[in-house]
Protein backbone atom coordinates (compact mmCIF):
# COMPACT_ATOMS: atom_id res chain seq x y z
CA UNK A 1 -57.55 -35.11 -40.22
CA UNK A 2 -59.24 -31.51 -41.44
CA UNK A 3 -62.56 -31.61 -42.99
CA UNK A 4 -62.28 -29.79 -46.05
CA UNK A 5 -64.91 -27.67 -47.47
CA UNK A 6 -65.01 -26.01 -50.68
CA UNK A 7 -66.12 -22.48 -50.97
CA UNK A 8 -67.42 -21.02 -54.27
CA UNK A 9 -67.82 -17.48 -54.07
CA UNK A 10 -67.09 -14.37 -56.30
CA UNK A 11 -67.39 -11.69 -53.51
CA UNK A 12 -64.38 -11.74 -52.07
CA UNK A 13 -65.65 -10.22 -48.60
CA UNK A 14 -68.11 -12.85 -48.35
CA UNK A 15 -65.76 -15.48 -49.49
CA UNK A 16 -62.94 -14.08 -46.74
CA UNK A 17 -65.46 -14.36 -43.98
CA UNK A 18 -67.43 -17.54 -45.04
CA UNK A 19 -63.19 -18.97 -44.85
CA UNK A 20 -62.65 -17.04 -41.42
CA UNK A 21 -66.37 -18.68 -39.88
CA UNK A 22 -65.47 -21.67 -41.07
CA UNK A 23 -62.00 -22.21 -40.04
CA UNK A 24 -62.67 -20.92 -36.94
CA UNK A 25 -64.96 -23.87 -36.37
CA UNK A 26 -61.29 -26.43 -37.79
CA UNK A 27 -62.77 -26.89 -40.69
CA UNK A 28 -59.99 -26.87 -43.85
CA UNK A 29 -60.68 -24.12 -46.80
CA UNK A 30 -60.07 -23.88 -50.03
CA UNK A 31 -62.02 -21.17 -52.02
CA UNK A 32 -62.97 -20.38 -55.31
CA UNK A 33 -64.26 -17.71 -57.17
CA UNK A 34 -66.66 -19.11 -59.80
CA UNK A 35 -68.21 -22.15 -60.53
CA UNK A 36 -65.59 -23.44 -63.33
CA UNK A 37 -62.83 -22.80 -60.35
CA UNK A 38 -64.56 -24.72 -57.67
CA UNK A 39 -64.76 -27.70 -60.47
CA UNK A 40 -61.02 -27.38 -60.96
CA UNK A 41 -60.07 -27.26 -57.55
CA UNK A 42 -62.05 -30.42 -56.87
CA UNK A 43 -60.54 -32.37 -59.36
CA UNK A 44 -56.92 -31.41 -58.34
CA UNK A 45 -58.31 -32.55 -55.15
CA UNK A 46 -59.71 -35.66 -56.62
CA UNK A 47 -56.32 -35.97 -58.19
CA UNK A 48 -54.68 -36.77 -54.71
CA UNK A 49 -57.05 -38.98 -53.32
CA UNK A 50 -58.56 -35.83 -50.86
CA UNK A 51 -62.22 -35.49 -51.54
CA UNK A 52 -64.16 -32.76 -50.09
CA UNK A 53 -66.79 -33.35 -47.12
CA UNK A 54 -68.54 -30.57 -47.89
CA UNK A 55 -69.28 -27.81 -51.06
CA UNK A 56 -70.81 -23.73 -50.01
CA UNK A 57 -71.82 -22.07 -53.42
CA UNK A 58 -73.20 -18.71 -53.87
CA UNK A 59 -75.82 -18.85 -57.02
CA UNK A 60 -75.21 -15.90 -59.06
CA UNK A 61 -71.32 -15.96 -60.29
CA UNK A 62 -69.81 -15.53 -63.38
CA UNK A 63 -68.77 -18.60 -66.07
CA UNK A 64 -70.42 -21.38 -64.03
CA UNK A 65 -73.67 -20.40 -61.36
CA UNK A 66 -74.55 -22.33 -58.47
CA UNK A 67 -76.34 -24.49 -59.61
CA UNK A 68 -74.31 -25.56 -62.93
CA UNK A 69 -71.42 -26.29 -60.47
CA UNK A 70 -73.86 -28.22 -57.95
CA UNK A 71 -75.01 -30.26 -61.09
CA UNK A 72 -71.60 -31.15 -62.01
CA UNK A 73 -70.51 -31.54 -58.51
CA UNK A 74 -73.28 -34.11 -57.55
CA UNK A 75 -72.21 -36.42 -60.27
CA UNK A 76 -69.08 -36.62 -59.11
CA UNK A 77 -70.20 -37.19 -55.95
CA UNK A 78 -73.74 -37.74 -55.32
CA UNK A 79 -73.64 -37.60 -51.56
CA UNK A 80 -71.51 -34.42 -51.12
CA UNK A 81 -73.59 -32.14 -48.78
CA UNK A 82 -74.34 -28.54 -50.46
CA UNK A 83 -74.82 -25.10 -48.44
CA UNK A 84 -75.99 -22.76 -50.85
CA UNK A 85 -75.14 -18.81 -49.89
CA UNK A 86 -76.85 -16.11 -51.70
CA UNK A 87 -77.36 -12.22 -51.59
């Protein structure tokens, strides 16, 4: 089974190779490009039983930041590990 990782990121260069580094290294993408995105995306993921192993969040992006969606993310899930990517 593919880890899946959630990537939150409004730069799409930096969200195409953060998704290129880390499937290289068989882990399963999904991306998003704002906080409020990432939070749907989880849910849908939630939705079908699948759970994310792992959350990488830029700070500064528009609707939701960094560390609104790692808030919101953590009580979902208060173990889920968090990379945090920033410029």
């Amino acid at each position: 089974m593919a880890r899946r990782i959630l990537v939150a990121e409004d730069e799409a260069l930096v969200a195409a190779l953060l998704a290129d580094l880390l499937e290289e290294a068989s882990y399963e993408v999904t991306l998003a490009i704002d906080g409020e995105q990432a939070l749907q995306r989880a849910a849908e993921a939630e939705g079908t039983g699948r759970r994310y192993a792992a959350l990488v969040t830029d700070l500064n992006m528009p609707r939701l930041c960094g560390e609104g969606l790692i808030r919101a993310a953590r009580a979902r899930d208060p173990d889920l590990p968090v990379l945090v990517v920033t410029g």
